[in-house]
Each structure stands twice: as structure tokens, then as C-alpha cells.
N, C-alpha and C. Protein backbone atom coordinates (compact mmCIF):
# COMPACT_ATOMS: atom_id res chain seq x y z
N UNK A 1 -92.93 -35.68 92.60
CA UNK A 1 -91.94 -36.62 92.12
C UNK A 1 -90.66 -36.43 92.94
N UNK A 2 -90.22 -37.56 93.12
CA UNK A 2 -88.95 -37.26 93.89
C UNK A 2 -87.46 -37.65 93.22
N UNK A 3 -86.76 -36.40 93.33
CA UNK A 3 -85.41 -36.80 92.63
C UNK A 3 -84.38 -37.58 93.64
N UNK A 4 -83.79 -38.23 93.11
CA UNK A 4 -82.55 -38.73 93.95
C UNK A 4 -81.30 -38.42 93.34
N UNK A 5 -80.42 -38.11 93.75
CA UNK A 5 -79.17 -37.76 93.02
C UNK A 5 -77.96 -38.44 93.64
N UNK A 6 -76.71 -39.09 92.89
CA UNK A 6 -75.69 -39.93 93.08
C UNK A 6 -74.87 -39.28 93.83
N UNK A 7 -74.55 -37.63 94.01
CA UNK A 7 -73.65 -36.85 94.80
C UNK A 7 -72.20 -38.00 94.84
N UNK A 8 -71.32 -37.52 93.94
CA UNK A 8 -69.68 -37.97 94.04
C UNK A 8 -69.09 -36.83 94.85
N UNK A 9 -68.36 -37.14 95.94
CA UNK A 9 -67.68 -35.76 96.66
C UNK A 9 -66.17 -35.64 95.77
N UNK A 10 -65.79 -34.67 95.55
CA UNK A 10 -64.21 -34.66 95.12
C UNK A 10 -63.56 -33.68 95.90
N UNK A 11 -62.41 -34.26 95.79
CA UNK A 11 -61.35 -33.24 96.70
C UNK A 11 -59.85 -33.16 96.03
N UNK A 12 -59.56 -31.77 96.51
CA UNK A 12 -58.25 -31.50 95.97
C UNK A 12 -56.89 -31.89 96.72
N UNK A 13 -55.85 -32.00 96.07
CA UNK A 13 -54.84 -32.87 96.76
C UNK A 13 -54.49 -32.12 98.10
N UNK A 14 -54.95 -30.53 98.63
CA UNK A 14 -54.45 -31.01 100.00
C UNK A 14 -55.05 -31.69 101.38
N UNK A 15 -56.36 -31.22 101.02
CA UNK A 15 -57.65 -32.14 101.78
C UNK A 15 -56.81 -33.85 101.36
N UNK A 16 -56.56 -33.83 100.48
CA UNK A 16 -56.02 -35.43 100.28
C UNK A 16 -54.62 -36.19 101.19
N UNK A 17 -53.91 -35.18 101.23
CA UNK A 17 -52.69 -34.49 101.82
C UNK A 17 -53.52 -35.13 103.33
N UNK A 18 -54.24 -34.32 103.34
CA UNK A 18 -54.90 -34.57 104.93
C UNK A 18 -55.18 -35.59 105.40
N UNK A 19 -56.06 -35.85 104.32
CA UNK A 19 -56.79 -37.50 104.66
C UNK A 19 -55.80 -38.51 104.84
N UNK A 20 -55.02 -38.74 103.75
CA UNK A 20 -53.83 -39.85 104.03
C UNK A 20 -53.03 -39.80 105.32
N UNK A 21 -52.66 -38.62 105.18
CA UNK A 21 -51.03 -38.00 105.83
C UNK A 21 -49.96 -38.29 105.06
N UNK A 22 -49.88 -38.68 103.60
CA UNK A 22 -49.12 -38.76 102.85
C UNK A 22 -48.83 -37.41 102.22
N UNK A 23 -47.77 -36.90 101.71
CA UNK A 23 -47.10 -35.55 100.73
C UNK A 23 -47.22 -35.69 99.65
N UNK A 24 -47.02 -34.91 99.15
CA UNK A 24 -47.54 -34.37 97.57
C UNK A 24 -46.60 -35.45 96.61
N UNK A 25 -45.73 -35.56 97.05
CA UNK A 25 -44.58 -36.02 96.57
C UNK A 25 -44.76 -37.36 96.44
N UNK A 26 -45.09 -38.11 97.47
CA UNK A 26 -45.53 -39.56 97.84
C UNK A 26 -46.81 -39.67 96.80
N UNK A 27 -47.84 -38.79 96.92
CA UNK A 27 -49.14 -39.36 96.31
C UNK A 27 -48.67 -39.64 95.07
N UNK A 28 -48.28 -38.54 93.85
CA UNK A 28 -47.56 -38.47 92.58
C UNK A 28 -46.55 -40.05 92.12
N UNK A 29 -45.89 -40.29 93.41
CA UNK A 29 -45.03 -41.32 93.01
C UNK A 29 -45.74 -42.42 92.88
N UNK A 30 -46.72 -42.70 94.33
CA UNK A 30 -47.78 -43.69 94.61
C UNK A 30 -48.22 -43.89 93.26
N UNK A 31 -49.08 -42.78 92.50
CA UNK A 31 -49.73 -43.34 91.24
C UNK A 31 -49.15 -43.53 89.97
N UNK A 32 -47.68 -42.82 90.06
CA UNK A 32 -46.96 -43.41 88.99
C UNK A 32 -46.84 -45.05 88.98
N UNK A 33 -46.68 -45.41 90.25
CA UNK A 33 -46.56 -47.65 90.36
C UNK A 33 -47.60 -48.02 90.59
N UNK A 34 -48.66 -47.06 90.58
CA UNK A 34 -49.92 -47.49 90.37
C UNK A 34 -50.41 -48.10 91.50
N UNK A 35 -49.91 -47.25 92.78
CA UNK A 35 -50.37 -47.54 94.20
C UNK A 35 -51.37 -46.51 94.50
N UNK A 36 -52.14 -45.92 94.21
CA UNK A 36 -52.89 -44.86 94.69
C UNK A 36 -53.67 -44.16 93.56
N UNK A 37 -55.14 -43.95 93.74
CA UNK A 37 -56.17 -43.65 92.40
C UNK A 37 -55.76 -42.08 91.63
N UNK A 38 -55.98 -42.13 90.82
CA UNK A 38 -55.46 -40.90 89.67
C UNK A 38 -56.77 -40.37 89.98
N UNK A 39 -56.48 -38.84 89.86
CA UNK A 39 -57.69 -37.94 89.83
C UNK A 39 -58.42 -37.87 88.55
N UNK A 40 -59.33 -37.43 88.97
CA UNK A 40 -60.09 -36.86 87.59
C UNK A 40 -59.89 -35.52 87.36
N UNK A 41 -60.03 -35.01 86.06
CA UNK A 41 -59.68 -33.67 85.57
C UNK A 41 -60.92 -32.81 85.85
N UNK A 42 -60.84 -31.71 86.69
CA UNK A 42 -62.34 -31.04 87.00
C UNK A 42 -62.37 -30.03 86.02
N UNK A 43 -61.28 -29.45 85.91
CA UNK A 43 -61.03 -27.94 84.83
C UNK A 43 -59.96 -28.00 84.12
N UNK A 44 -59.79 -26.74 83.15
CA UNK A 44 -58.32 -27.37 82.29
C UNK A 44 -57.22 -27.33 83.07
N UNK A 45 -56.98 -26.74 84.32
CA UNK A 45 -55.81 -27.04 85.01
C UNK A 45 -56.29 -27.67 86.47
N UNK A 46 -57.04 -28.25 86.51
CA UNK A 46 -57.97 -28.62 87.96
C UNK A 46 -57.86 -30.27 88.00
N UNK A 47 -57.23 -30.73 88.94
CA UNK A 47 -57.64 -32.25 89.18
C UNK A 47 -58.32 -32.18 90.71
N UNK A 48 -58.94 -33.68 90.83
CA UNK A 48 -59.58 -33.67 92.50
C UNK A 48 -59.53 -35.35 92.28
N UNK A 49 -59.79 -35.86 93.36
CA UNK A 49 -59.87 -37.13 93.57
C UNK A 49 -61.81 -37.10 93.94
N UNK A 50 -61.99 -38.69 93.87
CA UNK A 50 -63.11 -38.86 93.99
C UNK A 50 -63.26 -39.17 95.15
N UNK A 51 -64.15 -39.62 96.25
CA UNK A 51 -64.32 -39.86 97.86
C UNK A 51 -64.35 -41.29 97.72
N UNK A 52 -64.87 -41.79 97.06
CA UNK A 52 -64.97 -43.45 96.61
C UNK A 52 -63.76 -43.87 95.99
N UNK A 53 -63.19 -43.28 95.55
CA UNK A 53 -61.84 -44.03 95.09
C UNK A 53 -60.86 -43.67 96.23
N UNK A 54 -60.62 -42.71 96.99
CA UNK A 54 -60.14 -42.79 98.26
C UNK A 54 -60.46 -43.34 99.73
N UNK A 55 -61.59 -43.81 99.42
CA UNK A 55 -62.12 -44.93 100.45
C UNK A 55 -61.80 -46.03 100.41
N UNK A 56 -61.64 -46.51 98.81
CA UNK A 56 -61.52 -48.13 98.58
C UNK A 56 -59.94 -47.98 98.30
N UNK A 57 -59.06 -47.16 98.61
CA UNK A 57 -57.77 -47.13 98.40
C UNK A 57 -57.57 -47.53 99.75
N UNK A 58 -58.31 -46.61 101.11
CA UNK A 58 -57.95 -46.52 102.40
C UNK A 58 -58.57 -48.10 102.89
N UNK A 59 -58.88 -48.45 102.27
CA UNK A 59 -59.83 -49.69 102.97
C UNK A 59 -58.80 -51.01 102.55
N UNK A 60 -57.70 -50.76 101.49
CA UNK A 60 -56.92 -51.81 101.34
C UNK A 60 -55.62 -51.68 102.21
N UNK A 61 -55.53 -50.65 102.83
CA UNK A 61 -53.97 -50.77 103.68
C UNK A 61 -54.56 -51.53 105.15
N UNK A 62 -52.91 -51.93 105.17
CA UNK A 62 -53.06 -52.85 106.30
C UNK A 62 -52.78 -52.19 107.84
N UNK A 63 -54.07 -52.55 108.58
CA UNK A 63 -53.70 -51.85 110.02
C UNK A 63 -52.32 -51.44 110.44
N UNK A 64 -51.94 -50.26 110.91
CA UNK A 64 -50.34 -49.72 111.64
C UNK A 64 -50.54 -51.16 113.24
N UNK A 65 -49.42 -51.40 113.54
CA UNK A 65 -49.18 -51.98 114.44
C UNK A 65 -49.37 -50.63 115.59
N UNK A 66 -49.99 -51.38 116.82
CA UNK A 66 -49.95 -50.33 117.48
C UNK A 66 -49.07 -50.87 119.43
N UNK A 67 -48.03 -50.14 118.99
CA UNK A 67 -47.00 -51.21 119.89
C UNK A 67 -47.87 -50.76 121.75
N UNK A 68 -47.79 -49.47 121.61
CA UNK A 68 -48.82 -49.02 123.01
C UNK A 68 -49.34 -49.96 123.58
N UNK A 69 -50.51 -50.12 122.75
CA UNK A 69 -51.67 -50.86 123.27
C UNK A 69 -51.25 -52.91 123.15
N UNK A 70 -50.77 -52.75 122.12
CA UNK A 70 -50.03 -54.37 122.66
C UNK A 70 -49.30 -54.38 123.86
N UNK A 71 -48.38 -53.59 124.24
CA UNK A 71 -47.57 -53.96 125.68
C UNK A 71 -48.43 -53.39 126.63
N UNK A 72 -49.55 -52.72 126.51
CA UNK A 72 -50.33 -52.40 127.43
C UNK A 72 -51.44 -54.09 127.45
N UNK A 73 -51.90 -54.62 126.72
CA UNK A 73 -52.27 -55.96 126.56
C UNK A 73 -51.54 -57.02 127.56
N UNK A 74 -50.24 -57.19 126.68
CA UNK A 74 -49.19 -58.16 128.00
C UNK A 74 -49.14 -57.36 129.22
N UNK A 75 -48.82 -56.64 129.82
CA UNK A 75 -48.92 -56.35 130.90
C UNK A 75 -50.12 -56.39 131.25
N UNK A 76 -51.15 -56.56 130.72
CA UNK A 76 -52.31 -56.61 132.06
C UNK A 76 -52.51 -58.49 131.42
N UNK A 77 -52.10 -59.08 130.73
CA UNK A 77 -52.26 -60.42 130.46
C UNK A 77 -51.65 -60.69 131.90
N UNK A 78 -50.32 -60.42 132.17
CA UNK A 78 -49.32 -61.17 132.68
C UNK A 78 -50.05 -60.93 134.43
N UNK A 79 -50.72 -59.87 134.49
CA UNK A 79 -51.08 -59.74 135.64
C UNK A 79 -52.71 -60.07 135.93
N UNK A 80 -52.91 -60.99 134.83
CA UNK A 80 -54.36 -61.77 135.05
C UNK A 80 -55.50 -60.89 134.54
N UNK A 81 -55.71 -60.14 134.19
CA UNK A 81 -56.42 -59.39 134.10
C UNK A 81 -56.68 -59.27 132.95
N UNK A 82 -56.49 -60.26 132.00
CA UNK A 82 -56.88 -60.49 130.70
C UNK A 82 -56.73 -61.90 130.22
N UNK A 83 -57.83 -62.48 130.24
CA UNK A 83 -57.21 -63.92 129.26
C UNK A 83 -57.08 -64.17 127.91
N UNK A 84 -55.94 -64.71 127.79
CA UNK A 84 -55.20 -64.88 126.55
C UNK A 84 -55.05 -66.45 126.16
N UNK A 85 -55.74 -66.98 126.30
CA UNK A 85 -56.28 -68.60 125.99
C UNK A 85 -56.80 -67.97 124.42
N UNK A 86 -57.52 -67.32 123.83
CA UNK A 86 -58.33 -66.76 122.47
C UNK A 86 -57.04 -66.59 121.54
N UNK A 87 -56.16 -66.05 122.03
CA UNK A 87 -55.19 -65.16 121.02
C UNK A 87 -53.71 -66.08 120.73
């Protein structure tokens, strides 16, 4: 017989710390306005976040502008080497 099991990963806020690059300080405030998922309680003094609720948190922010690679874009537009008829 074969088992399958759901495996939820959880992690504690500094692995979380990590993942974002947001501070302790930021996450706390984040979920006070209800920008960022509340942990679950693992032990009586233990919280962790779930991997799925920090995925579908990370999956709603909006791309960083990335100024580099845009003026690296126009400059090779301007010097033909890219057409920009699409954009």
C-alpha cells in the first residue's frame, strides 16, 4: 500500500527574515494591516509560518523595477541592436 503524505514546510521568523528581506519589525507591523500571513502556533511559545502561505504572499508583490537592465535595454535599442516596435 502506498502512503502519500501532504508535508506543510514551516519556518521560523528568521528563515522568514531571509526569505523576504523584510525585519522583524516590518513583518509584525505587515500583519497587524493585514499585509502579510500570521503564523501558526507550533508550541506554547513557538510560532512558524507555513511555506504556502509565504508563497502566495510572495506571488502577490509587484516586480522591483530594475533600472540596470532597462538603461541597459535603451542603450542597445538606440544602437539597433534591439527592436522596440513590440514594447
Amino acid at each position: 500500500m502506498e502512503h502519500q503524505t501532504n508535508a506543510v514546510a514551516l519556518h521560523r521568523l528568521p528563515y522568514v527574515c531571509q526569505l523576504t528581506g523584510l525585519r522583524k519589525s516590518t513583518i509584525y507591523s505587515m500583519m497587524r494591516n493585514g499585509e502579510f500571513p500570521r503564523p501558526v502556533q507550533i508550541g506554547r511559545r513557538a510560532v512558524a509560518w507555513r511555506q504556502g502561505d509565504l508563497d502566495a504572499w510572495i506571488c502577490t508583490r509587484r516586480p522591483a523595477a530594475l533600472p540596470a537592465a532597462n538603461a541597459l535595454g535603451r542603450r542597445l535599442a538606440r544602437n539597433g541592436a534591439v527592436s522596440t516596435e513590440n514594447q
